[in-house]
Protein backbone atom coordinates (compact mmCIF):
# COMPACT_ATOMS: atom_id res chain seq x y z
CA UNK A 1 0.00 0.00 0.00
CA UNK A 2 1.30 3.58 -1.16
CA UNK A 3 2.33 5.32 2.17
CA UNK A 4 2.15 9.45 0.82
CA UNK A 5 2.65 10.54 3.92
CA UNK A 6 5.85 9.33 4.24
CA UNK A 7 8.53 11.23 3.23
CA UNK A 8 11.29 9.98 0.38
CA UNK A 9 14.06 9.48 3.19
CA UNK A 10 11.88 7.32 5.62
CA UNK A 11 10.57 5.39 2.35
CA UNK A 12 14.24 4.37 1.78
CA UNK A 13 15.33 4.13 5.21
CA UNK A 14 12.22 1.47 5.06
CA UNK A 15 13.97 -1.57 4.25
CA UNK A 16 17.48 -0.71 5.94
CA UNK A 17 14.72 -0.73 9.59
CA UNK A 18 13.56 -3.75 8.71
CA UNK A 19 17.18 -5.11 8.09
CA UNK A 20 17.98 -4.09 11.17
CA UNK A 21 14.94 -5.90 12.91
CA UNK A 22 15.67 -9.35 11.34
CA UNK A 23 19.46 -8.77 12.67
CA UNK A 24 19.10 -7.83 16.03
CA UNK A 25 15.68 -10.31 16.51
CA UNK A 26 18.02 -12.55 15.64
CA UNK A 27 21.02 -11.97 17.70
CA UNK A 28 18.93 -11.46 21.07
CA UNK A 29 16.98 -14.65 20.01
CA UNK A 30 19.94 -16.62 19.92
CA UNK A 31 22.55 -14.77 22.50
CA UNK A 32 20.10 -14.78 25.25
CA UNK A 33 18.35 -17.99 24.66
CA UNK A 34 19.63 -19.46 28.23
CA UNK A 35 17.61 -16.14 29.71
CA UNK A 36 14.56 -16.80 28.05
CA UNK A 37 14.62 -20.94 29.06
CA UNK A 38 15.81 -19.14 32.95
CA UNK A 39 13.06 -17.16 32.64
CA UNK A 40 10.20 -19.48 31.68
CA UNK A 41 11.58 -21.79 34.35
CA UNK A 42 10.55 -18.89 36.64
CA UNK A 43 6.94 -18.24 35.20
CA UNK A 44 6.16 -21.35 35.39
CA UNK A 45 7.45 -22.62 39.11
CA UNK A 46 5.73 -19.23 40.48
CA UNK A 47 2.24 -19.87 39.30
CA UNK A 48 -0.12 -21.63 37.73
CA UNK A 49 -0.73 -21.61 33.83
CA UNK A 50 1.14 -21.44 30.41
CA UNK A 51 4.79 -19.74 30.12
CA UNK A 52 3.78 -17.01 27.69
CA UNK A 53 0.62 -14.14 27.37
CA UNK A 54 -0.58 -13.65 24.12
CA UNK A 55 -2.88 -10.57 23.47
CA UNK A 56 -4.45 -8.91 20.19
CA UNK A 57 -3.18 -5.71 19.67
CA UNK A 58 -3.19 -3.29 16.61
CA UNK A 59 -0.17 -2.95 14.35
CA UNK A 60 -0.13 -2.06 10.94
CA UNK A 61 -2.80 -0.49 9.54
CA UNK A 62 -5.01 -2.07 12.52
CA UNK A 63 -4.46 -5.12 11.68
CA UNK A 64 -4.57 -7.45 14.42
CA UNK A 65 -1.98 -9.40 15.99
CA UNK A 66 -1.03 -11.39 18.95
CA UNK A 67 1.45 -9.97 20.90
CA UNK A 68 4.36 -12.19 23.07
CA UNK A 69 5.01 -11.62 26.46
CA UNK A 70 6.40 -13.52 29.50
CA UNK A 71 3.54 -14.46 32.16
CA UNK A 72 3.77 -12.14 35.20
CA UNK A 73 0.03 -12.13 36.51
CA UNK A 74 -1.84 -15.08 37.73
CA UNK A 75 -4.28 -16.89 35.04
CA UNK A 76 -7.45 -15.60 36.47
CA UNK A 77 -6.70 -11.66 35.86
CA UNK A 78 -8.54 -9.69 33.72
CA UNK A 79 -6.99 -10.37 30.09
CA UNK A 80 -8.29 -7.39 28.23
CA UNK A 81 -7.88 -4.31 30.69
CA UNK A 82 -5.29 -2.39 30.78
CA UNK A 83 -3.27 -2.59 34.80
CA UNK A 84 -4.21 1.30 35.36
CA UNK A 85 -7.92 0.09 34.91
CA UNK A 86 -7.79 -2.80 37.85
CA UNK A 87 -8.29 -1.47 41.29
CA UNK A 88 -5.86 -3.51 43.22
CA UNK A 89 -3.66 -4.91 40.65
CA UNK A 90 -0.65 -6.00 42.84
CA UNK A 91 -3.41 -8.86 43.93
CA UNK A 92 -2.77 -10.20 40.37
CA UNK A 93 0.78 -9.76 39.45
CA UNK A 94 2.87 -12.54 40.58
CA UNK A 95 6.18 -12.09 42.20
CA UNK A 96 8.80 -12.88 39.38
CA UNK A 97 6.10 -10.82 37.53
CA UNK A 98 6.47 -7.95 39.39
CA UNK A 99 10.40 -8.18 38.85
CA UNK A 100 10.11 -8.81 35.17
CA UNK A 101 7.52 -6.01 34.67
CA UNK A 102 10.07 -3.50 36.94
CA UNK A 103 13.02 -4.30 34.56
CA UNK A 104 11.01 -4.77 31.57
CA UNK A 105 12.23 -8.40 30.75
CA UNK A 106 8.85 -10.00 30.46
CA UNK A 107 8.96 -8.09 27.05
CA UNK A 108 11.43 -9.60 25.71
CA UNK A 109 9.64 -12.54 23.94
CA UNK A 110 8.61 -9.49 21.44
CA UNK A 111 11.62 -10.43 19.58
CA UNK A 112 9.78 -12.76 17.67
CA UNK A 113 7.04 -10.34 16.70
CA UNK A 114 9.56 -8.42 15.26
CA UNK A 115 11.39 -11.11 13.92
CA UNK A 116 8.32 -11.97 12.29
CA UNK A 117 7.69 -8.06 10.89
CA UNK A 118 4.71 -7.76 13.15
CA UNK A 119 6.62 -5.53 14.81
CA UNK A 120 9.51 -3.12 14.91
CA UNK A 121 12.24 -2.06 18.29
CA UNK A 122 11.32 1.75 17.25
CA UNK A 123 7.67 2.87 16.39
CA UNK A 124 4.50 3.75 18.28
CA UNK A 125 3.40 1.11 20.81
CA UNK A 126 0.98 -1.74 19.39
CA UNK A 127 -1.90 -0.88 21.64
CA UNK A 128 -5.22 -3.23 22.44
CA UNK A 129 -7.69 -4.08 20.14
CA UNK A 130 -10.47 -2.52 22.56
CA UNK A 131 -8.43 0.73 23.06
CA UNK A 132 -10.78 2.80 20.61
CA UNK A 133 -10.07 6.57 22.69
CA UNK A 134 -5.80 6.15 21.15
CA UNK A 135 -6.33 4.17 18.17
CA UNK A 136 -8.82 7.01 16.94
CA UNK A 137 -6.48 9.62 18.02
CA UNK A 138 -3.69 8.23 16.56
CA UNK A 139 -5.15 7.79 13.23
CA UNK A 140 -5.29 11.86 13.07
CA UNK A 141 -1.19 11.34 12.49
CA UNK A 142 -0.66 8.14 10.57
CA UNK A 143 0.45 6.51 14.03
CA UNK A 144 -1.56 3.39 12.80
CA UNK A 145 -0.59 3.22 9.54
CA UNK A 146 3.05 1.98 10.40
CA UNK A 147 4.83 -1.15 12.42
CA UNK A 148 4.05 -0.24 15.98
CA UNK A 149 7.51 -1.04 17.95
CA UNK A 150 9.05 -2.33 21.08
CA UNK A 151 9.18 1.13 22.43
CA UNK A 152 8.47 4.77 20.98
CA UNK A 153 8.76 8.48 20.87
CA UNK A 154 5.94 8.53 22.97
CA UNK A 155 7.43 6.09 25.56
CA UNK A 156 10.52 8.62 25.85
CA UNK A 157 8.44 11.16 26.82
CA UNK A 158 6.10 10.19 29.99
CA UNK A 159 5.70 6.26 29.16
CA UNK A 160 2.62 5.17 31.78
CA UNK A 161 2.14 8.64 32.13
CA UNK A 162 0.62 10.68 29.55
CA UNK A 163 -2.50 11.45 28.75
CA UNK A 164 -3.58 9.88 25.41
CA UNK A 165 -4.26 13.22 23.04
CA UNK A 166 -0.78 13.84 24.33
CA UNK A 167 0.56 10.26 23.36
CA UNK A 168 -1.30 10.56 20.10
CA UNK A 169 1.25 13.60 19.41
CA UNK A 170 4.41 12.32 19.99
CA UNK A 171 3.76 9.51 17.66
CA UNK A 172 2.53 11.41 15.35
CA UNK A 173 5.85 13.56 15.66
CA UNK A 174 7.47 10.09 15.59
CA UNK A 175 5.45 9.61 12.05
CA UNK A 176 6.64 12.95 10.61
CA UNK A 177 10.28 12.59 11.35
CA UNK A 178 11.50 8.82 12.02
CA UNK A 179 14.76 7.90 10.71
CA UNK A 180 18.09 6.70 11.41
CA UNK A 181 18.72 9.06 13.75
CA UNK A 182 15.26 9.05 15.72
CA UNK A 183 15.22 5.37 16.03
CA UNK A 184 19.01 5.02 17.46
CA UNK A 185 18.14 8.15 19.88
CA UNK A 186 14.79 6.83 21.24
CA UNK A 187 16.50 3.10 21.65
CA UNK A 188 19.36 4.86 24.02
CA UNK A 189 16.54 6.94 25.96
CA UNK A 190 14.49 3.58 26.39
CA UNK A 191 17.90 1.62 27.56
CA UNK A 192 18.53 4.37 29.87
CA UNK A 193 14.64 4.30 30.85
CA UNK A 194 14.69 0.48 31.52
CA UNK A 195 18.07 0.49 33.78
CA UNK A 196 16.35 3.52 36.04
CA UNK A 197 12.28 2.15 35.82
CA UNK A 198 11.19 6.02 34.73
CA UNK A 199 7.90 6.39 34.71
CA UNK A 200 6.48 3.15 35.15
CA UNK A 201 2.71 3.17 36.99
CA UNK A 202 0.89 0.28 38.43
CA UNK A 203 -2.74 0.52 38.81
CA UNK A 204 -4.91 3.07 39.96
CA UNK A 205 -1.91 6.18 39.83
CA UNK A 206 -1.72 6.10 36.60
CA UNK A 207 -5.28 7.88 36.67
CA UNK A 208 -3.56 10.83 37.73
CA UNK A 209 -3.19 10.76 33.85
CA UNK A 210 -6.62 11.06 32.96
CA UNK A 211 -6.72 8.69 29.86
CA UNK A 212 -3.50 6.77 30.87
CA UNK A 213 -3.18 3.63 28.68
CA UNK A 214 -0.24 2.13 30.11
CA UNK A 215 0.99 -0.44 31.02
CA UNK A 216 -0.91 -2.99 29.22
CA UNK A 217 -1.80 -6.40 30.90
């Protein structure tokens, strides 16, 4: 599909991202296998139910995918709600889930999705199917017309939390001016973000951002 409000640059930076995905998919998937079989010993000795969470969410274009993560609540939570939206969400989250959530590791199983071009490391976050509030806002900048990433502009700039016409903006700014550049800037902010846990919100304070989407289940 013709993409016109892309610029020339980001159309032929296209296929040098995607490159890049396949390579560094790759190399994670295969350098940190022993974390990933360490880890799924974990999940699975600390609770009850399967390894990994799979969830719809919207990439390209909307379409729908399911989206890899490592286990860290218990089987009975709510699947579809966002954490922000439960009222006493530590009840859920298990305790290797609550370390894997703080240092973003239960994440990393999103290397397939991008190894699979469902998704990209850089781009605006793939967010649930049943999110309608940010998927309509974003489609006023082309935010859901490109492969949603591992982190974003957006996630840079407030994470869990902005509100969502806010959020809508920076990946629309993401939209206007991605590139080599953006993408290896944003990936040293989110390293940097990870090591330090900036602006991560469990539960009910994240409604001090009124429309607060993050983090997902």
């Amino acid at each position: 599909m013709k993409r016109p409000f892309l610029k020339t640059r980001q159309r032929i930076y296209l296929p040098f991202k995607r490159f890049f995905d396949i390579f560094f998919s790759l190399l994670i998937i295969i350098l940190f296998c022993w974390l990933y079989l360490i880890i799924a010993i974990l999940v699975k000795c600390s609770s009850k139910g399967p390894v990994l969470f799979k969830q719809k969410r919207f990439g390209k274009y909307k379409k729908q995918f399911n989206i890899y993560k490592f286990r860290t609540m218990y089987i009975d939570a709510p699947a579809d709600a966002p954490t922000h939206m439960l009222h006493d969400p530590d009840k859920y989250i298990t305790k290797v889930g609550k370390f894997l959530r703080k240092t973003s590791l239960d994440e990393i199983p999103q290397a397939f999705n991008i190894l699979f071009g469902q998704m990209s490391f850089i781009g605006p976050r793939p967010h649930l199917w049943n999110q309608e509030d940010i998927i309509e806002e974003r489609d006023k900048y082309h935010a859901n017309d490109i492969v949603p990433g591992l982190s974003g502009y957006a996630q840079c700039h407030g994470r869990d939390t902005l509100p969502i016409p806010e959020k809508a903006k920076l990946d629309g700014y993401y939209v206007e001016h991605f590139g080599l550049w953006l993408d290896t800037k944003i990936a040293f902010i989110t390293f940097f973000q990870v090591l330090i846990g900036k602006d991560e919100v469990e539960g009910d304070a994240s409604l001090k951002s009124e429309n607060s989407d993050e983090k997902e289940r």
